[in-house]
Protein backbone atom coordinates (compact mmCIF):
# COMPACT_ATOMS: atom_id res chain seq x y z
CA UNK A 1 -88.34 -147.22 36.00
CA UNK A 2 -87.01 -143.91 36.62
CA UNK A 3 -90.53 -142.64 37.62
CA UNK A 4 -90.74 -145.10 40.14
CA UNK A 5 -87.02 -144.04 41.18
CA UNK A 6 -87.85 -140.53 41.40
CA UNK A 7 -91.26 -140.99 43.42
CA UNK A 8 -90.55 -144.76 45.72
CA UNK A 9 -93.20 -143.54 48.22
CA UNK A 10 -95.97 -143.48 45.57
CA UNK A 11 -98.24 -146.64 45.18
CA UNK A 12 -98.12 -147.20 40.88
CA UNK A 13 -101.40 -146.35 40.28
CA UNK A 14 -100.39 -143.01 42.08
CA UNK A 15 -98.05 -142.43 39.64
CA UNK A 16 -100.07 -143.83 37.39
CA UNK A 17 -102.40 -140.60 38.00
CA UNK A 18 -100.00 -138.44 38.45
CA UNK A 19 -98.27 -138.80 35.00
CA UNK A 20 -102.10 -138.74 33.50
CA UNK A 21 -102.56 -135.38 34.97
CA UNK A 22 -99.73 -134.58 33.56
CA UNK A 23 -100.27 -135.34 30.42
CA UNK A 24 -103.58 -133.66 29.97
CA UNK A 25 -101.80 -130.73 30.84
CA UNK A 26 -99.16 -131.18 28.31
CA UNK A 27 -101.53 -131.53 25.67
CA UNK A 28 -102.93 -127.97 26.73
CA UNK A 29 -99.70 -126.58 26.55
CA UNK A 30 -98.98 -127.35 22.99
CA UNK A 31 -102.86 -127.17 22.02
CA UNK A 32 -104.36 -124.52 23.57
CA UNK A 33 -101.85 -122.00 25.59
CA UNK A 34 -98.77 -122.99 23.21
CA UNK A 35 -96.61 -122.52 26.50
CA UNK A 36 -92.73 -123.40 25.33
CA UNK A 37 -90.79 -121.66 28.31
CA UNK A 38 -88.78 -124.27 30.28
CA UNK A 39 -90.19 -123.39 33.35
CA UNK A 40 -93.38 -125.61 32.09
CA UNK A 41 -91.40 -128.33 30.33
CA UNK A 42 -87.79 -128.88 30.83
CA UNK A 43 -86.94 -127.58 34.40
CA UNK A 44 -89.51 -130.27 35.98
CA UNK A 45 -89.05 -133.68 36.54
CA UNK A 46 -92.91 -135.13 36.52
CA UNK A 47 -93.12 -133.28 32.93
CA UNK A 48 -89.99 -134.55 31.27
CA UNK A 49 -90.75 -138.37 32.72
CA UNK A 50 -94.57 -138.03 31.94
CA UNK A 51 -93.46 -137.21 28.40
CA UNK A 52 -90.82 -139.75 28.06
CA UNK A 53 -93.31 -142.54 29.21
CA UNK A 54 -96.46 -140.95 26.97
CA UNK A 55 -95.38 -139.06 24.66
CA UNK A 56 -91.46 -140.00 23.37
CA UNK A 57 -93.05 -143.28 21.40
CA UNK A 58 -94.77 -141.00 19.03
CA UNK A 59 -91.63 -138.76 18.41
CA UNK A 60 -89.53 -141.74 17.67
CA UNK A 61 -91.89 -143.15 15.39
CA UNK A 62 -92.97 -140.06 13.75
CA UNK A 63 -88.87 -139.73 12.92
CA UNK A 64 -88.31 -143.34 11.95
CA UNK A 65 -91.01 -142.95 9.30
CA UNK A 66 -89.15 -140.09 8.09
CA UNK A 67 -85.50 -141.69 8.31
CA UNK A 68 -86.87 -144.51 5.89
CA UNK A 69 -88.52 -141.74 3.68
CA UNK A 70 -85.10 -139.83 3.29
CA UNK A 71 -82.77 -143.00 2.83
CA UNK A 72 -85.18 -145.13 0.72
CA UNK A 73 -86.88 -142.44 -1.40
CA UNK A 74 -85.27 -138.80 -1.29
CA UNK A 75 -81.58 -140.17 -2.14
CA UNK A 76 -80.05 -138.99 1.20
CA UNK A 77 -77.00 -141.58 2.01
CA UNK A 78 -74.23 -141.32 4.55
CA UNK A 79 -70.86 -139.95 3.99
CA UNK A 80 -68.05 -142.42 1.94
CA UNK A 81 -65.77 -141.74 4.89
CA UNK A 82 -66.05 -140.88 8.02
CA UNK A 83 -68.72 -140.19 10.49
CA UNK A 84 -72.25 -139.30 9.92
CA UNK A 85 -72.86 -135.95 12.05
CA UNK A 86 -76.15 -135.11 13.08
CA UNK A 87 -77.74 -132.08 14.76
CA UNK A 88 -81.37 -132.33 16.99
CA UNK A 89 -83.20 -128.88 17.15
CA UNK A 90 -84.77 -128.42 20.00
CA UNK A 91 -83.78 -132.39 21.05
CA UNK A 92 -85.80 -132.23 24.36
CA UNK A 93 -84.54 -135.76 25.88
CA UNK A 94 -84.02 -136.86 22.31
CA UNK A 95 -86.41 -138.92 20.79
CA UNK A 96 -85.90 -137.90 17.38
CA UNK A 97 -81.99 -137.76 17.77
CA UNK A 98 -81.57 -141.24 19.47
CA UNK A 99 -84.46 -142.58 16.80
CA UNK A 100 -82.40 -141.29 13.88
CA UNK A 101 -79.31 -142.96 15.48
CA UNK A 102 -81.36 -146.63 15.89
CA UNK A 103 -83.26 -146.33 12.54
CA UNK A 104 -79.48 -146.17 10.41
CA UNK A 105 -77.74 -148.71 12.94
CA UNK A 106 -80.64 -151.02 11.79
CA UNK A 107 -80.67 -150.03 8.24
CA UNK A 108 -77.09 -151.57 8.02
CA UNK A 109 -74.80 -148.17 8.16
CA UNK A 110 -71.66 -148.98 9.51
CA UNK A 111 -69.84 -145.62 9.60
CA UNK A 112 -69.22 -143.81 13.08
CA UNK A 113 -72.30 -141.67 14.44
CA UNK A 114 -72.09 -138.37 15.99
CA UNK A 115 -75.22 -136.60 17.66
CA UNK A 116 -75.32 -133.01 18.91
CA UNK A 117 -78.03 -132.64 20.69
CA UNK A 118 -79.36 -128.68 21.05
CA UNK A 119 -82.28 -127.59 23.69
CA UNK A 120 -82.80 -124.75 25.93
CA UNK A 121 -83.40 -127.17 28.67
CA UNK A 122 -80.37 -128.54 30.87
CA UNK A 123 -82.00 -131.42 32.76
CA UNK A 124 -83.61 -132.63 29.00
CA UNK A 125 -80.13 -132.63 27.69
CA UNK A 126 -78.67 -135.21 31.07
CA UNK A 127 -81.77 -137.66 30.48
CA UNK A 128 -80.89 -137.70 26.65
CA UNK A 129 -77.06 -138.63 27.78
CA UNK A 130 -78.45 -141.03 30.29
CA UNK A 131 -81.22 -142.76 27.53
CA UNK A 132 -78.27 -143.11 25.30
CA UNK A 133 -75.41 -144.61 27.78
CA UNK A 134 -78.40 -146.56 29.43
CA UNK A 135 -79.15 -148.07 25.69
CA UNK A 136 -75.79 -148.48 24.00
CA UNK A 137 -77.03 -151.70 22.75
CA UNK A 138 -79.37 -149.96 20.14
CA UNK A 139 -76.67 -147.70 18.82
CA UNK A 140 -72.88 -149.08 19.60
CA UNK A 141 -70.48 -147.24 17.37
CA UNK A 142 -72.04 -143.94 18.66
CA UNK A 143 -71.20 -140.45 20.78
CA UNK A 144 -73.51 -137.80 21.84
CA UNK A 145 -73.09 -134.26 22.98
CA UNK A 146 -75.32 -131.62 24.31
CA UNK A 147 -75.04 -127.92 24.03
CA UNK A 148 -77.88 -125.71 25.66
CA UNK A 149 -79.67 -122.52 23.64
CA UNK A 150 -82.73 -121.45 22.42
CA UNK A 151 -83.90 -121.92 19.28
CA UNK A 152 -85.18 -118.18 19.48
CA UNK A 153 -82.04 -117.23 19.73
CA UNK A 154 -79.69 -116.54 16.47
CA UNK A 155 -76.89 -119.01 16.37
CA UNK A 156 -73.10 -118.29 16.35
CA UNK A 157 -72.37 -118.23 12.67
CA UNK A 158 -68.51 -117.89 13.86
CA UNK A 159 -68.48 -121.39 15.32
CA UNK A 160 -70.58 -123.15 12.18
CA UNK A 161 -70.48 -127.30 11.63
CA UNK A 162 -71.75 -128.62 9.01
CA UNK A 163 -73.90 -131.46 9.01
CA UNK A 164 -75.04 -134.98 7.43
CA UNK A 165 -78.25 -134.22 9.29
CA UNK A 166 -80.39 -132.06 10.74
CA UNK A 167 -83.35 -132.70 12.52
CA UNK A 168 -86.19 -130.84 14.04
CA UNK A 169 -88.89 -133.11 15.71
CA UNK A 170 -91.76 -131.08 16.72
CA UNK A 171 -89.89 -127.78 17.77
CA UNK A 172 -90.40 -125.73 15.16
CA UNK A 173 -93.43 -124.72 15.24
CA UNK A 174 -92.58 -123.92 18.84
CA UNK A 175 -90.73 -120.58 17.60
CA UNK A 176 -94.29 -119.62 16.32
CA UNK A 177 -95.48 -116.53 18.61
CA UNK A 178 -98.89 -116.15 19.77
CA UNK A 179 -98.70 -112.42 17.82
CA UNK A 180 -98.52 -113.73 14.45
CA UNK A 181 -94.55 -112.55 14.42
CA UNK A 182 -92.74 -115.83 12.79
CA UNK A 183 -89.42 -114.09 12.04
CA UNK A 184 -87.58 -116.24 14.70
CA UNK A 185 -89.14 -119.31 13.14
CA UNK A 186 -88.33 -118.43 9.56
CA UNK A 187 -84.45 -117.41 10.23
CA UNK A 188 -84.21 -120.53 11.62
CA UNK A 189 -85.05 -122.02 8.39
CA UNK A 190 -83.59 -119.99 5.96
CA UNK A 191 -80.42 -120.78 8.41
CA UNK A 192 -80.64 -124.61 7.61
CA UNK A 193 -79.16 -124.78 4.32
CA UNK A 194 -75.55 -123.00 5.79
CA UNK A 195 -75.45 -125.96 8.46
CA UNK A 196 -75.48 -129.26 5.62
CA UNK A 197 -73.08 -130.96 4.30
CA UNK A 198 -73.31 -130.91 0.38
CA UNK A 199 -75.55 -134.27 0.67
CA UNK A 200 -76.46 -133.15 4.19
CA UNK A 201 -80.70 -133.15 4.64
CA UNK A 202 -82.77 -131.76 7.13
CA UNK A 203 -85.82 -133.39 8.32
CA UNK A 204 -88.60 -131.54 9.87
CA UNK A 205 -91.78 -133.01 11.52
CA UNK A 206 -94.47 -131.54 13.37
CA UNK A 207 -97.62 -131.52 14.93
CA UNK A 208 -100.51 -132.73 12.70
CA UNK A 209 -102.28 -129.62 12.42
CA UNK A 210 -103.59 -127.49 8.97
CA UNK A 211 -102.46 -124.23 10.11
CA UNK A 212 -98.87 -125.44 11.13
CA UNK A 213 -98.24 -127.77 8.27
CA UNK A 214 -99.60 -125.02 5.59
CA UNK A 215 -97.02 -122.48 7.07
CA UNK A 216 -94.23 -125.20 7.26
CA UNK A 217 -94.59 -125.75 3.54
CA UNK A 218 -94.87 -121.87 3.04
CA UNK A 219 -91.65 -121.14 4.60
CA UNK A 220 -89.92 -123.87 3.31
CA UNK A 221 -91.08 -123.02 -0.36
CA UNK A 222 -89.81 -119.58 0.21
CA UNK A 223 -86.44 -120.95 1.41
CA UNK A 224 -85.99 -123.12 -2.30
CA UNK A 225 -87.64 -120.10 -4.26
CA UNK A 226 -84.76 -117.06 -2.69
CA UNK A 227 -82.03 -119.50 -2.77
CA UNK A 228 -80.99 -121.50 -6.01
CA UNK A 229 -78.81 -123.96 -3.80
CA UNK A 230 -81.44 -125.60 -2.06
CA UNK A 231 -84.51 -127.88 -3.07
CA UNK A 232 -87.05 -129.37 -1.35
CA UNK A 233 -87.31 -133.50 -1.04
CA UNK A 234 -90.54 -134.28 0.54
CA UNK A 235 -93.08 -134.44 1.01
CA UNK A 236 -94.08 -133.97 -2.82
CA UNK A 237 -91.52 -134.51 -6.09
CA UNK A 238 -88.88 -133.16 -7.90
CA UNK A 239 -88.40 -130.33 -5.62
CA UNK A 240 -92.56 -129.16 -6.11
CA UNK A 241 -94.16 -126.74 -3.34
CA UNK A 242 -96.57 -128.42 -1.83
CA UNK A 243 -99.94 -127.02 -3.53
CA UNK A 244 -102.51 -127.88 -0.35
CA UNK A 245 -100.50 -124.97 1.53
CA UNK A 246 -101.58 -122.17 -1.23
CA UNK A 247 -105.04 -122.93 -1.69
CA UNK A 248 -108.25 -124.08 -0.17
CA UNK A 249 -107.66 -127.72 -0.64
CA UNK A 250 -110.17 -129.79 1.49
CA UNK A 251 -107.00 -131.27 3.01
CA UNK A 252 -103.58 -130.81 4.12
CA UNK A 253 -100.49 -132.39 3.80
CA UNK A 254 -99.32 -134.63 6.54
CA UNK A 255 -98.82 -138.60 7.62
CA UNK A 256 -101.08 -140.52 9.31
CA UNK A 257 -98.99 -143.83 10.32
CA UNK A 258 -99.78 -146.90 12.34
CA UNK A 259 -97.72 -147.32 15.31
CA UNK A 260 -97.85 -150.33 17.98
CA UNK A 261 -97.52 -148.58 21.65
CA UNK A 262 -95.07 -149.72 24.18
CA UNK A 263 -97.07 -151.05 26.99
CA UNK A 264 -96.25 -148.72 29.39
CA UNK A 265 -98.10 -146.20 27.04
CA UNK A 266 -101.65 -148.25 27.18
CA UNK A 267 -101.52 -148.44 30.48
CA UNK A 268 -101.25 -144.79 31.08
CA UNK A 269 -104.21 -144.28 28.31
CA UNK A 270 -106.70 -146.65 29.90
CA UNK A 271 -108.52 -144.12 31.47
CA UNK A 272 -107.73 -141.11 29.10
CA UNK A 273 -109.02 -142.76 26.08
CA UNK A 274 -106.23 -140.86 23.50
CA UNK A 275 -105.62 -141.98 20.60
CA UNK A 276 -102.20 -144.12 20.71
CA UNK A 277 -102.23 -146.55 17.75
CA UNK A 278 -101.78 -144.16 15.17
CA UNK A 279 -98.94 -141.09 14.64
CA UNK A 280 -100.43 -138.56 12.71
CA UNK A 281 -97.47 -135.71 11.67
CA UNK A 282 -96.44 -132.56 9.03
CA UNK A 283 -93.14 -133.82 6.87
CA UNK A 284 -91.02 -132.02 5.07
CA UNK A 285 -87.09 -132.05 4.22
CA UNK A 286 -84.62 -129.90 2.33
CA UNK A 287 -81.27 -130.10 1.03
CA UNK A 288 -78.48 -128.99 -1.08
CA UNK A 289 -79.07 -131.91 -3.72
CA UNK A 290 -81.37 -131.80 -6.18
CA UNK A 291 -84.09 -134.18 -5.65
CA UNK A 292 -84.61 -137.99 -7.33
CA UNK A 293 -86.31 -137.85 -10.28
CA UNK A 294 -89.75 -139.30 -9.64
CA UNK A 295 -93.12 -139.70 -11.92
CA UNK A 296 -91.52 -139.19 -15.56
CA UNK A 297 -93.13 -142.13 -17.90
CA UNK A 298 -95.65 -143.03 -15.34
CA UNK A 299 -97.26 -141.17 -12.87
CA UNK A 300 -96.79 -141.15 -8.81
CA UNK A 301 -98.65 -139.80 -6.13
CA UNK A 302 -99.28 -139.41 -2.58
CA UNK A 303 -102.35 -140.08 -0.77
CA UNK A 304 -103.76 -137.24 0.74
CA UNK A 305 -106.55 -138.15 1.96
CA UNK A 306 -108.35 -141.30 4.13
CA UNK A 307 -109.47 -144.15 1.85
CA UNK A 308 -112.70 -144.06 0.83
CA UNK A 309 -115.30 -147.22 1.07
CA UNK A 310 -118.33 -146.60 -0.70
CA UNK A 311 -121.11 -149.00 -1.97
CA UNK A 312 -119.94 -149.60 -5.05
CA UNK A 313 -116.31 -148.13 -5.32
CA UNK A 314 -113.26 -147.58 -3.20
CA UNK A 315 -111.52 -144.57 -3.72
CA UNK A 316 -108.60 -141.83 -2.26
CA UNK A 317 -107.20 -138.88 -3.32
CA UNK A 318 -103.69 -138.33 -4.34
CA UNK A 319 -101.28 -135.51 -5.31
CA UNK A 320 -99.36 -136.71 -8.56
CA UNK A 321 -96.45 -134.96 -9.64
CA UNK A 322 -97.67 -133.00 -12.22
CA UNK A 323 -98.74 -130.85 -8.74
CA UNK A 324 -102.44 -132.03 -9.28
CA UNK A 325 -105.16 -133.65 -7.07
CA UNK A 326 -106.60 -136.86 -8.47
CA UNK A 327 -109.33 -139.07 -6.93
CA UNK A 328 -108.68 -142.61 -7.99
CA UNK A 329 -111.51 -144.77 -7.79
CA UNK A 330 -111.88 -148.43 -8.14
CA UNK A 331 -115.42 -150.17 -8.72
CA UNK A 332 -115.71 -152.60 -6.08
CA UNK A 333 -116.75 -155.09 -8.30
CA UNK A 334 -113.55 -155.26 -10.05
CA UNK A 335 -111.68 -156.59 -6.93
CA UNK A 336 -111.42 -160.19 -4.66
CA UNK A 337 -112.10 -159.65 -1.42
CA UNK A 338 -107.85 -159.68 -0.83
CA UNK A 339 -107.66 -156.88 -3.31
CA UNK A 340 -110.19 -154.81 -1.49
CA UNK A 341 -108.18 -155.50 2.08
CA UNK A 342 -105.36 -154.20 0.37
CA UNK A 343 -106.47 -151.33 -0.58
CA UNK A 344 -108.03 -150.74 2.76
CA UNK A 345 -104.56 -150.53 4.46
CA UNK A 346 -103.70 -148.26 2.38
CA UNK A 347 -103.03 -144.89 4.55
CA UNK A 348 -102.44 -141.09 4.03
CA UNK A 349 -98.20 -140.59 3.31
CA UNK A 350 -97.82 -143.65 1.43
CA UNK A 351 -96.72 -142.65 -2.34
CA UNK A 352 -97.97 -145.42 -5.10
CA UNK A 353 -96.84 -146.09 -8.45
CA UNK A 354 -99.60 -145.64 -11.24
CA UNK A 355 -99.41 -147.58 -14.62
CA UNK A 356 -101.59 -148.28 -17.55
CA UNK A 357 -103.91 -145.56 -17.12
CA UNK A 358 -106.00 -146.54 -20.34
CA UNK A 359 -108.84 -143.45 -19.18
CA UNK A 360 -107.90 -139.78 -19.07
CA UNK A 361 -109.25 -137.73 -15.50
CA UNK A 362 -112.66 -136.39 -16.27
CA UNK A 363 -113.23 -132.71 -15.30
CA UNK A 364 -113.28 -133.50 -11.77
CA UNK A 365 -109.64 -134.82 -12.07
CA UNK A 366 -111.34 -138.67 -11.14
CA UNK A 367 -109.37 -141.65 -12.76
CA UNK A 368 -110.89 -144.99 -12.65
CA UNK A 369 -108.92 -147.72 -12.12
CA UNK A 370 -109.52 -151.28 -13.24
CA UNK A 371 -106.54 -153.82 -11.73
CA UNK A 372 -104.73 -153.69 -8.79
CA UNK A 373 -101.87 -154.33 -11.04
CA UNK A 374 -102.02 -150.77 -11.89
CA UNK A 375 -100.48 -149.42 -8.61
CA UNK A 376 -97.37 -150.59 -6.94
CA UNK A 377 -96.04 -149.21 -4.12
CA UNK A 378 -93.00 -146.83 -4.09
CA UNK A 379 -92.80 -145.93 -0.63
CA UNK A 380 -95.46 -148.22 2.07
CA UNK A 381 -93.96 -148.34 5.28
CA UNK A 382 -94.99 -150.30 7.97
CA UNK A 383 -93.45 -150.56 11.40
CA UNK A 384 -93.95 -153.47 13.87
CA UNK A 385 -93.14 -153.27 17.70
């Protein structure tokens, strides 16, 4: 709607083309010239509504996963009293702030929210104040504010809040420079932990790609290993570095969700042929709290990989949380047909409960199952429209 606004004399499939172009160019900015400066984002209109038409749906999604991650399995939980603060890094026009904000109105939490929203781009900041007064349906007992700075840029220690909080949706790896010089990116990290609240959280997501996930779980692993105060929560368990990042693991960690696209968003992609029904993303959070105890007395693990249909088995790898790889295999003949389809929609991020493991890995750390009954889902997520 505001496209049209913005351009009345264009004919929609004008516009139509114009946001495509658009977005092709986006996706060469983060892919290939990993251009951040506002001049090619935030200063122009076409770019900030081509991304809010396109792009925005995977954000929000990518961050609602994560919301139900850190309320249903990583212990977060909103302050007793008062309101819940939170702080978007690099908020753009604040698809993983207002996301956050709709994902724990639905979830039931009835405290007062506050959002600070933080970008280095002005006009992002007045669309994320006009998406949020336009929608106050979605998120009632709310208030936003915007402040504008660069992520580059050391913050004020002087004026420090402390918050519920913090989220970074696909900014971070935005402070990584061309030159191989991450210092920017890992003060920003290591400068986290002084901005929570003693059950305060911060959620990170990023692009789906091996060489920014492995040096997201790096840096964060450094964080928890200089200071004793703060543990990591996800993606793994009981505050464990995330192993793929350290060695030559065939895969890396990061989700790979189903997601139903607004239709707005398939009509853009007719032509352009992208790939719009899935969110694929890097995850990790850390806090002040010690993680929840997961995968004493039976084992848990994450798939990390796609699930594997073979003639005669079915099959995925999964990092338990004893910090090892497994491959768990079924024979296909041990399953209905319902089983198999089960297993099938199984995807990579979902963590499963394992039980009654009768046989012990063989050398290639393989355990065969026999029963569905033997794995139960602990965290399985799936989002409708």
């Amino acid at each position: 709607m505001q496209a049209c606004q913005k351009w009345p004399e264009l004919s929609e499939d004008k516009l139509l083309n114009l946001i495509r172009k658009e977005i092709v160019q986006q996706s060469d900015r983060f892919n290939k010239f990993r251009n951040f400066d506002a001049d090619a984002y935030g200063k122009r209109d076409l770019s900030i509504l081509a991304y809010g038409n396109f792009y925005y749906p995977r954000t929000w999604t990518a961050m609602s996963f994560a919301m139900a991650e850190a309320l249903h399995v990583r212990g977060w939980s909103p302050p007793k009293k008062g309101p819940v603060r939170i702080l978007d890094l690099g908020s753009g026009t604040g698809a993983s702030g207002l996301s956050c904000l709709h994902f724990l109105q639905n979830q039931g939490i009835e405290n007062h929210m506050q959002l600070e929203a933080v970008d280095y781009s002005s006009k992002s900041l007045v669309f994320v104040k006009k998406v949020h007064a336009t929608n106050r349906g979605l998120w009632p007992d709310s208030r936003i504010s915007t402040a504008r700075m660069d992520l580059n840029f050391p913050f004020d220690e002087k004026k420090q809040k402390r918050y519920d909080l913090i989220l970074l949706g696909y900014s971070l790896n935005e402070l990584l420079d061309e030159e191989e010089d991450d210092s920017n990116y890992r003060q920003l990290l290591s400068f986290l932990p002084s901005l929570l609240k003693n059950n305060g959280m911060a959620i990170i997501t990023e692009p789906a790609q091996a060489e920014i996930c492995h040096t997201l779980h790096q840096n964060c692993a450094k964080i928890t290993k200089e200071d004793a105060n703060v543990f990591l929560q996800a993606p793994y368990f009981n505050g464990m570095c995330c192993p793929l990042a350290d060695n030559q693991s065939k895969y890396f960690s990061h989700e790979v969700r189903k997601m139903s696209p607004p239709s707005v968003m398939e009509k853009i992609n007719r032509p352009l042929n992208l790939e719009i029904r899935e969110v694929k993303f890097g995850l990790s959070m850390i806090g002040a709290n010690k993680p929840q105890d997961l995968g004493h007395g039976q084992q848990v693990c994450r798939i990390i990989s796609p699930i594997k249909k073979r003639k005669g088995t079915v099959s995925f790898i999964g990092m338990a949380s004893d910090g090892e790889e497994y491959t768990y295999e079924f024979q296909r003949r041990d399953l209905q047909k319902e089983e198999l389809n089960d297993l099938l929609c199984l995807t990579r991020g979902d963590i499963l409960t394992i039980s009654d493991m009768q046989d012990t890995p063989d050398p290639s750390n393989r355990i065969r199952l026999h029963k569905m009954e033997q794995i139960s889902p602990l965290f399985m997520p799936r989002f409708g429209r």
